[in-house]
N, C-alpha and C. Protein backbone atom coordinates (compact mmCIF):
# COMPACT_ATOMS: atom_id res chain seq x y z
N UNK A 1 231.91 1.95 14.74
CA UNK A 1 231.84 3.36 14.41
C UNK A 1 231.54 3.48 12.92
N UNK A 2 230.62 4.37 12.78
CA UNK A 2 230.10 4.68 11.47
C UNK A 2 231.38 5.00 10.10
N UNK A 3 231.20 4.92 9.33
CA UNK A 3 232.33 5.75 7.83
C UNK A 3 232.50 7.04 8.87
N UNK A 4 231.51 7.60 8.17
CA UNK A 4 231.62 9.14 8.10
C UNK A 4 232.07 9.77 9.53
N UNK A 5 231.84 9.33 10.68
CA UNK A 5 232.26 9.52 12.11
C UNK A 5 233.68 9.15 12.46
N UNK A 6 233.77 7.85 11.48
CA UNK A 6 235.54 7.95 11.59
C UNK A 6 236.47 8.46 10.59
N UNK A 7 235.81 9.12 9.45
CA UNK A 7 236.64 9.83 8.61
C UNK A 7 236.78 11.19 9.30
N UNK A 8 235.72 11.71 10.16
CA UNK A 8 235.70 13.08 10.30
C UNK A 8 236.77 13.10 11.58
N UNK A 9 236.55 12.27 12.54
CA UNK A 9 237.43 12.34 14.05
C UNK A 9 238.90 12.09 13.28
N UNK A 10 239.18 11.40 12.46
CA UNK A 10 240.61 10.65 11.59
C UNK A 10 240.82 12.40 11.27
N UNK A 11 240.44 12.91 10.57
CA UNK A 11 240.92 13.71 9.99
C UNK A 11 240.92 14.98 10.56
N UNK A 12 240.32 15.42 11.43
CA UNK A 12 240.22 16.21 12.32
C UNK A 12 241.37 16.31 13.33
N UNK A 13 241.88 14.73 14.12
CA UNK A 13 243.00 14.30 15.34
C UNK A 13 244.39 14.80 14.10
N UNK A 14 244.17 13.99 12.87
CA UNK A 14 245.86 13.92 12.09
C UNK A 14 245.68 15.26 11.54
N UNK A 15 244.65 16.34 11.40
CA UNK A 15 245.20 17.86 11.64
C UNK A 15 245.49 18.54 12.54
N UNK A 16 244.98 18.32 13.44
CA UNK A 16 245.52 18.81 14.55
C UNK A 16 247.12 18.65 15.06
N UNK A 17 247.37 17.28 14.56
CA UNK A 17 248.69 16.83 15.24
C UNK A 17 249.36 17.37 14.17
N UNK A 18 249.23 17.37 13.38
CA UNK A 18 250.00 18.08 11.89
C UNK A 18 250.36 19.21 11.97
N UNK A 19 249.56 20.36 12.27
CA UNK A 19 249.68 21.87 12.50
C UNK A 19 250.58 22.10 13.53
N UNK A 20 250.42 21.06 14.70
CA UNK A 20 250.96 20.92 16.16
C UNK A 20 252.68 20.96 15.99
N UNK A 21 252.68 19.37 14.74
CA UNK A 21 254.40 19.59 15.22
C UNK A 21 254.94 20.49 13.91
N UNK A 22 253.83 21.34 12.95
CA UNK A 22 254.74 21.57 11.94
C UNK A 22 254.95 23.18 12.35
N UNK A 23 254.41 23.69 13.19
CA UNK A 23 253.65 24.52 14.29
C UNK A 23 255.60 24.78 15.37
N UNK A 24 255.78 23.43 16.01
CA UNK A 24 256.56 23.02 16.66
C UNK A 24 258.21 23.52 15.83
N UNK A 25 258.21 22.60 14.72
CA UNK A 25 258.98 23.03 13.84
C UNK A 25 259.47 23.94 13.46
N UNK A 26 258.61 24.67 13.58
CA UNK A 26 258.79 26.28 12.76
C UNK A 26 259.50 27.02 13.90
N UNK A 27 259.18 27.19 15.27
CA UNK A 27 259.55 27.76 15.94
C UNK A 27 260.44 27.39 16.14
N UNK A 28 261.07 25.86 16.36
CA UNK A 28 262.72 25.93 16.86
C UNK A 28 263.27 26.26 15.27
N UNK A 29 262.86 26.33 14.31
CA UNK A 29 263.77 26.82 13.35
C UNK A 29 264.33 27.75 13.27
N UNK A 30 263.32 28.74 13.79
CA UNK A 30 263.38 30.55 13.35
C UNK A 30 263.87 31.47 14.86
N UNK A 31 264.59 29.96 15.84
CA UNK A 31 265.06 30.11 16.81
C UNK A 31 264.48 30.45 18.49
N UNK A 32 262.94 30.20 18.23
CA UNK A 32 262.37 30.83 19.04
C UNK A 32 262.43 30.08 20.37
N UNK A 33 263.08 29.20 20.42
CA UNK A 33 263.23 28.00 21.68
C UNK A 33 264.72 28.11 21.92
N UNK A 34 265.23 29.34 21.70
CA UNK A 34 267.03 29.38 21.89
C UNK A 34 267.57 28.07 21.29
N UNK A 35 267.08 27.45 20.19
CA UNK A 35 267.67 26.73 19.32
C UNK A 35 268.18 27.29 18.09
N UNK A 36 269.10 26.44 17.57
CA UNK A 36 269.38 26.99 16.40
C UNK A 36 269.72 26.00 15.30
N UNK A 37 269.19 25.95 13.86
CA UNK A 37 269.90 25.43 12.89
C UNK A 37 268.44 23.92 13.56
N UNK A 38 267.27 23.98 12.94
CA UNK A 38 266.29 22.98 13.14
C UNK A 38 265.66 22.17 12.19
N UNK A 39 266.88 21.90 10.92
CA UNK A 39 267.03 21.14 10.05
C UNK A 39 266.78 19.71 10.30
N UNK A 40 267.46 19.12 11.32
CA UNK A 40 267.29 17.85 11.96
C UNK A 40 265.96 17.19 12.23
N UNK A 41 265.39 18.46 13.58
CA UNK A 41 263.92 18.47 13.79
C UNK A 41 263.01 18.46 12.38
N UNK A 42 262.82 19.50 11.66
CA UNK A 42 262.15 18.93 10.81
C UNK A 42 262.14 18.37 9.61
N UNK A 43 263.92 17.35 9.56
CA UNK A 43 263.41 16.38 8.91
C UNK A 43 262.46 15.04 9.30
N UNK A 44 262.69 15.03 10.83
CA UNK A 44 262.18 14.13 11.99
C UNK A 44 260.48 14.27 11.45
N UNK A 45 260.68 15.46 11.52
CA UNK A 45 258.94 15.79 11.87
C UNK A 45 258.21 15.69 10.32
N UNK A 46 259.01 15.82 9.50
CA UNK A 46 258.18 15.51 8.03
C UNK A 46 257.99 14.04 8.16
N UNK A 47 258.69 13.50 8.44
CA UNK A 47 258.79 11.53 8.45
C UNK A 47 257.63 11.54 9.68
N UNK A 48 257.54 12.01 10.57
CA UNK A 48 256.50 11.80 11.53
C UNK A 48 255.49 11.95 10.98
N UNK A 49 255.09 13.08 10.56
CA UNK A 49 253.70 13.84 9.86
C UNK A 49 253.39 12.79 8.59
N UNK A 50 254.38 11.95 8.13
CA UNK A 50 254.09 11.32 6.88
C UNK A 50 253.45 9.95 7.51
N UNK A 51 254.52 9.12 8.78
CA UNK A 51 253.33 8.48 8.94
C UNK A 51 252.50 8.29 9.67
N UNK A 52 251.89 9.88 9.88
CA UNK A 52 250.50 9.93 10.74
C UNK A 52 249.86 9.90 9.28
N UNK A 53 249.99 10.66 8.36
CA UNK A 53 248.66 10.93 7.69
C UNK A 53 248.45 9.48 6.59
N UNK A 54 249.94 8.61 6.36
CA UNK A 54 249.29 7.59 6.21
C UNK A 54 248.44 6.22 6.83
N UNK A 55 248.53 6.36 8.13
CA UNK A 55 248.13 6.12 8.87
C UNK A 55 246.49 6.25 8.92
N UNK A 56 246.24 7.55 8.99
CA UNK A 56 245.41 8.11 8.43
C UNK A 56 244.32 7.26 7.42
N UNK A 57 245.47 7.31 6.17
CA UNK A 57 244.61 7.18 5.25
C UNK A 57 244.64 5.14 5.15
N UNK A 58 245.29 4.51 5.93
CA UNK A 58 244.52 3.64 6.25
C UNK A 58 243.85 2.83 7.02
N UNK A 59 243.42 3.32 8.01
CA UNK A 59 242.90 2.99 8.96
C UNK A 59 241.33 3.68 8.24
N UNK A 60 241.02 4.83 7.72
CA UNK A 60 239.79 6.04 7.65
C UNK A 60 239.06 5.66 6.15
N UNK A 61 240.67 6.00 5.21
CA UNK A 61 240.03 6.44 3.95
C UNK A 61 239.82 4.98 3.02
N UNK A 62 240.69 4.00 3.33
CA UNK A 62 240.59 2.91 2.71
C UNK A 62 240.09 2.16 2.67
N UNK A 63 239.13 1.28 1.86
CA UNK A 63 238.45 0.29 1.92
C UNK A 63 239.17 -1.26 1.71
N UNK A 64 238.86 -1.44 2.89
CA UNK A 64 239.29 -3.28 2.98
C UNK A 64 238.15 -3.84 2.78
């Protein structure tokens, strides 16, 4: 697969999933899933989101 074809699909999938659980997050915070107090969740989900996007950045952006 080309650079530029896998920087764009890379970065395109780890926004999507990004928006998804921070998206996710927000709503059990502000209670909208009859949860309450979703401090836990998104500390989970910052550590998740951190290593998708480094992930991200090496598999896409880095040169080996």
């Amino acid at each position: 697969m080309s650079y530029g074809v896998k920087l764009f699909a890379g970065l395109f999938g780890s926004a999507l999933f990004v928006i998804f659980i921070v998206g996710l997050s927000h709503s059990i915070s502000v209670g909208f899933a009859g949860f309450s107090g979703g401090l836990p969740f998104m500390v989970i989900a910052i550590v998740v989101c951190s290593g998708a996007l480094y992930d991200f950045w090496d598999e896409c952006v880095r040169k080996k």
